[in-house]
Protein backbone atom coordinates (compact mmCIF):
# COMPACT_ATOMS: atom_id res chain seq x y z
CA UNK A 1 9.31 -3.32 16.95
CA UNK A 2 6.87 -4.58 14.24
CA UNK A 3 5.18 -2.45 11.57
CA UNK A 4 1.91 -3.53 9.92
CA UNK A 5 2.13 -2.17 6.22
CA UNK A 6 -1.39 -2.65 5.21
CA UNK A 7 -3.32 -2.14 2.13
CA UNK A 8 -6.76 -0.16 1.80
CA UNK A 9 -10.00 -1.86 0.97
CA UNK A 10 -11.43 -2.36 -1.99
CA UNK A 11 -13.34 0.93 -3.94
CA UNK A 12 -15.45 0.88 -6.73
CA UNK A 13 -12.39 1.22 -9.33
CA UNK A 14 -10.52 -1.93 -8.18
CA UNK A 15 -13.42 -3.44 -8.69
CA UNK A 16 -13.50 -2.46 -12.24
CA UNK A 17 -10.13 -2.55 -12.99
CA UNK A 18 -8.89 0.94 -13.42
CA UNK A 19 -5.97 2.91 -12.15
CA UNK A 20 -6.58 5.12 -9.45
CA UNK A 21 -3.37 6.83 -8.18
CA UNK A 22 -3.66 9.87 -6.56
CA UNK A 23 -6.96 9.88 -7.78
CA UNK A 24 -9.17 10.23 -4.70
CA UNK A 25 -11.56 6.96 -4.30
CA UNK A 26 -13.66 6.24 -1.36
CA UNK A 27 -13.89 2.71 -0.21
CA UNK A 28 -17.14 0.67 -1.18
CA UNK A 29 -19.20 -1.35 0.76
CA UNK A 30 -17.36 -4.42 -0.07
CA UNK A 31 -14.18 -2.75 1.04
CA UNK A 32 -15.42 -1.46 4.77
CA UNK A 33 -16.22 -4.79 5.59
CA UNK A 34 -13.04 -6.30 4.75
CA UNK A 35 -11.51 -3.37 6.93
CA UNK A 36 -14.05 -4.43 9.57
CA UNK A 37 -12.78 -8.19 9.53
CA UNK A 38 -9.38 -7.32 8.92
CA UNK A 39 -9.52 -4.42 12.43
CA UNK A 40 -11.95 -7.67 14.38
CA UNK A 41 -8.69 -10.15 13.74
CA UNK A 42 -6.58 -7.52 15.25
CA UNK A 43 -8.11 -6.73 18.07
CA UNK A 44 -5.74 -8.21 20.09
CA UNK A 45 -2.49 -6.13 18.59
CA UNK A 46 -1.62 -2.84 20.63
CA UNK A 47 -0.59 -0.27 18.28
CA UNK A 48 0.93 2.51 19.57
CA UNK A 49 0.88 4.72 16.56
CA UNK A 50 -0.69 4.93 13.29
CA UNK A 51 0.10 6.50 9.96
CA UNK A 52 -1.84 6.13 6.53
CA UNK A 53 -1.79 8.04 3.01
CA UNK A 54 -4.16 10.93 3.19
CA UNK A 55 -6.49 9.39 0.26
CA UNK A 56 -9.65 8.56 1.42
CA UNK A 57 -9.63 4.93 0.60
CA UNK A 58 -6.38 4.51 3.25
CA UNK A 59 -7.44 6.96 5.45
CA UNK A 60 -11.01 5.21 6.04
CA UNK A 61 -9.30 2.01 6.13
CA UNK A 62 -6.89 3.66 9.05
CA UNK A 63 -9.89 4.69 11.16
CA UNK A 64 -11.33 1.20 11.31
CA UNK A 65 -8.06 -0.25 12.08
CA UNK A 66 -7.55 2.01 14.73
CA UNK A 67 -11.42 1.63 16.16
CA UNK A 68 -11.22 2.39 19.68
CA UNK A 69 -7.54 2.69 20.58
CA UNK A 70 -6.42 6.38 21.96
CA UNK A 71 -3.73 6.98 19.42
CA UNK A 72 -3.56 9.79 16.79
CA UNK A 73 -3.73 8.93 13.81
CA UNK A 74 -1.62 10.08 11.32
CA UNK A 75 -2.08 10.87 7.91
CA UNK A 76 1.27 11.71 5.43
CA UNK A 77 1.37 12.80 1.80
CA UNK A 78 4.56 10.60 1.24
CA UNK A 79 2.14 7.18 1.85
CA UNK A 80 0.18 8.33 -1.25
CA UNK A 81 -0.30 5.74 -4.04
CA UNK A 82 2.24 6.06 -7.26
CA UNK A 83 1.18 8.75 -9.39
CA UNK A 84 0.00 8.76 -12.96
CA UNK A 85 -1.08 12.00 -14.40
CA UNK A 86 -3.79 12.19 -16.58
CA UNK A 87 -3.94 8.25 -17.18
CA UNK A 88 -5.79 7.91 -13.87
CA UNK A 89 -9.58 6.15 -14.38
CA UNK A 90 -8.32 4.17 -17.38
CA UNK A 91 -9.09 0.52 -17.38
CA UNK A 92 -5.73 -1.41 -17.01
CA UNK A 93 -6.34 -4.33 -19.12
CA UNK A 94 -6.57 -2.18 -22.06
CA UNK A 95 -3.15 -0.72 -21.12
CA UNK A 96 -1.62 -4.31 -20.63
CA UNK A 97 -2.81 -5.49 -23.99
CA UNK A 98 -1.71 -2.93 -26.14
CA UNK A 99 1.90 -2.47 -26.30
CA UNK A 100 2.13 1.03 -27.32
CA UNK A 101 0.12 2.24 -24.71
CA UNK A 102 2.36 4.28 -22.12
CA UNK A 103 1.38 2.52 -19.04
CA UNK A 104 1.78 -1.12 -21.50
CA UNK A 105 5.45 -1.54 -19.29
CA UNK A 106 4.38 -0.75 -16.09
CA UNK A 107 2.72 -3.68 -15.47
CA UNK A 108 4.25 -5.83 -18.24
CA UNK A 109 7.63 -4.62 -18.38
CA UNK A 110 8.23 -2.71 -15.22
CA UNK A 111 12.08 -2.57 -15.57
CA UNK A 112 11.71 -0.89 -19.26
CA UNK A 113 8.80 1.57 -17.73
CA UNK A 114 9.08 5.71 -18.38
CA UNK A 115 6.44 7.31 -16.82
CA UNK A 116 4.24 9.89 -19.38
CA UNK A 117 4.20 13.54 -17.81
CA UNK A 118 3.43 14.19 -14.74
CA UNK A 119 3.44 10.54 -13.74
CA UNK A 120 5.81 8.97 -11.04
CA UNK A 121 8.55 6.40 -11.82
CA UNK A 122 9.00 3.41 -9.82
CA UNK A 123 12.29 4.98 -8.18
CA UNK A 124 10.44 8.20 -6.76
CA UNK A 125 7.63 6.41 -4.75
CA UNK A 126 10.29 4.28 -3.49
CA UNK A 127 12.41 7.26 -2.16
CA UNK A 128 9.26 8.83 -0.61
CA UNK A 129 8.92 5.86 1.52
CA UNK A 130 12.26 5.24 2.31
CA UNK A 131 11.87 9.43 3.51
CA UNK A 132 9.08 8.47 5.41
CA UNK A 133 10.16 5.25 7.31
CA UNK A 134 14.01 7.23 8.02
CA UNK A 135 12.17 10.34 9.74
CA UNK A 136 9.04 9.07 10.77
CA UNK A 137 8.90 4.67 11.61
CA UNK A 138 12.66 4.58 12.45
CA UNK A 139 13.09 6.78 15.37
CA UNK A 140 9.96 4.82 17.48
CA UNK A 141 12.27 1.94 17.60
CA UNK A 142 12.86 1.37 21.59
CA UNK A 143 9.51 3.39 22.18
CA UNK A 144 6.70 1.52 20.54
CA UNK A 145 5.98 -2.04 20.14
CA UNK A 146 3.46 -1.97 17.49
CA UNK A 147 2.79 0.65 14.17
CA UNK A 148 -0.10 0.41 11.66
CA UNK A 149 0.84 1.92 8.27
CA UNK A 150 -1.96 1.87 5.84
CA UNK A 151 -1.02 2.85 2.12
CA UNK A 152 -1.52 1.36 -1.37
CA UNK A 153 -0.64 -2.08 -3.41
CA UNK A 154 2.23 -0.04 -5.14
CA UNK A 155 3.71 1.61 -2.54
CA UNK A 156 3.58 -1.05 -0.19
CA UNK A 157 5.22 -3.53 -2.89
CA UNK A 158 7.93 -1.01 -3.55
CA UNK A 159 8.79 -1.16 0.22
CA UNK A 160 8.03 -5.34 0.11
CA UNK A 161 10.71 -5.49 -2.75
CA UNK A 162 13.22 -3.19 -1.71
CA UNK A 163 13.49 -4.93 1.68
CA UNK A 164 13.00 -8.32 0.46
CA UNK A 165 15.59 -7.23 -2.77
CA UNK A 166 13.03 -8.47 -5.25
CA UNK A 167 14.34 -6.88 -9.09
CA UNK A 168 12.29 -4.36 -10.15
CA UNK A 169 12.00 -6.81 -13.29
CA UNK A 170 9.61 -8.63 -11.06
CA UNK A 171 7.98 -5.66 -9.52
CA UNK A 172 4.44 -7.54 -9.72
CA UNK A 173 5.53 -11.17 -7.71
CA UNK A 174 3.97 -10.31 -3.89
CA UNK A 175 0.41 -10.36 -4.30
CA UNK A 176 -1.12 -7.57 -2.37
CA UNK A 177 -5.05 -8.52 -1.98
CA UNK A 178 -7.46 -4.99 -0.82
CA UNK A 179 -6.29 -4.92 3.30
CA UNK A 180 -2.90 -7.44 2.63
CA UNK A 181 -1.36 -7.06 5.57
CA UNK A 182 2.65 -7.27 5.94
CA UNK A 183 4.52 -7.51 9.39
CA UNK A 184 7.65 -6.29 9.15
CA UNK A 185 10.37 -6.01 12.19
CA UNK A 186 12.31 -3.50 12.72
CA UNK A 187 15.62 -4.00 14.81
CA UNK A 188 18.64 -2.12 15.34
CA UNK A 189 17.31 0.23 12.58
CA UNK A 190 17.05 -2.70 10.01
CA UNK A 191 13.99 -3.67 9.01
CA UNK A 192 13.22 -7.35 7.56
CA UNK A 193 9.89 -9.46 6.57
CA UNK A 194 8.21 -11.37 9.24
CA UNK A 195 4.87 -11.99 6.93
CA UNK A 196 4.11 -11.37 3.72
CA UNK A 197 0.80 -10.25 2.88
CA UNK A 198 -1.50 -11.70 5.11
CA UNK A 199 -5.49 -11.60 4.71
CA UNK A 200 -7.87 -12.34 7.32
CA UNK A 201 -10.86 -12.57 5.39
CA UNK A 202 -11.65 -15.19 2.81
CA UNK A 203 -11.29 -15.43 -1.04
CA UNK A 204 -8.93 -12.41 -1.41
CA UNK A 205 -9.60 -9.80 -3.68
CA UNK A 206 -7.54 -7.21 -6.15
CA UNK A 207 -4.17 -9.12 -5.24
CA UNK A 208 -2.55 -7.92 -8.64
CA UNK A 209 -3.45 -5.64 -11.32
């Protein structure tokens, strides 16, 4: 079985650098039509299910994916971007230049990074995945051939580098681009990397923070 872990398009905050979260951005323009090129180059892929994070910018991204096919889809909390609390909207260059900002490690030091209150640590968006993929993606093995998961750069890295057993010292190495999309295989309930973050649109966009 293969899963497609993509990533949304691009919104308005990629576009100016700031941390959205759980904060809930629509996609721009920009970012429907790189759904819309990504969903054309697909065309020929059956998917048999399809999940995505409820947030608008997935779930949008999702729809056009999905287009015309007659499958449900899906839409589960655990696919939700990494939190951060009351740091959401800030502009992340700031936080990368100025070491005693609390979000200064999470993108320059991820293995040293403590999430502020109410923020999410690296470890707990993994273990939501993992959730999801064990009771949800694991059990279709043997009964569909093709899944479309659409989530968020973070997430989808912290599945990318668990699987691919990339340090959480080098959280940031896969370049995730707005609609990335990953193949991965699952077989006898293992799952490995067929294709790393694949674009099918032009000049990428937003691969790393």
């Amino acid at each position: 079985m293969k899963i497609y872990l993509m990533r949304h398009g691009e919104t308005v905050w990629n576009k100016e650098r700031r941390l959205q979260g759980q904060s809930d951005i629509p996609l721009n323009e920009y970012g429907r039509k790189l759904a819309e090129e990504t969903a054309e180059a697909l065309l020929g892929v059956t998917f048999d299910r399809a999940f995505c994070s409820p947030l608008a910018r997935a779930y949008e991204t999702a729809r056009i994916l999905v287009g015309g096919r007659r499958i449900p889809l899906v839409a589960d909390g655990r696919l939700k971007e990494i939190h951060f609390g009351s740091h959401e909207g800030i502009c992340f260059d700031q936080a990368k230049r100025d070491p005693g900002d609390p979000l200064h490690n999470f993108f320059m030091a991820p293995a040293s990074y403590v999430p502020p209150e109410g923020a999410e640590s690296f470890g707990q968006v993994l273990d939501r995945g993992w959730a999801f993929f064990r009771e949800e993606i694991l059990p279709l093995e043997g009964i569909c051939d093709n899944v479309l998961v659409v989530a968020h750069g973070a997430f989808n890295r912290s599945l990318l580098n668990s699987i691919l057993q990339i340090p959480v010292e080098e959280f940031w190495r896969i370049s995730l681009p707005n609609c990335a999309v990953s193949i991965l295989s699952l077989e006898q309930g293992r799952l490995s990397v067929l294709e790393e973050s694949r674009t099918y649109y032009s000049h990428p966009v937003n691969g790393r923070p």
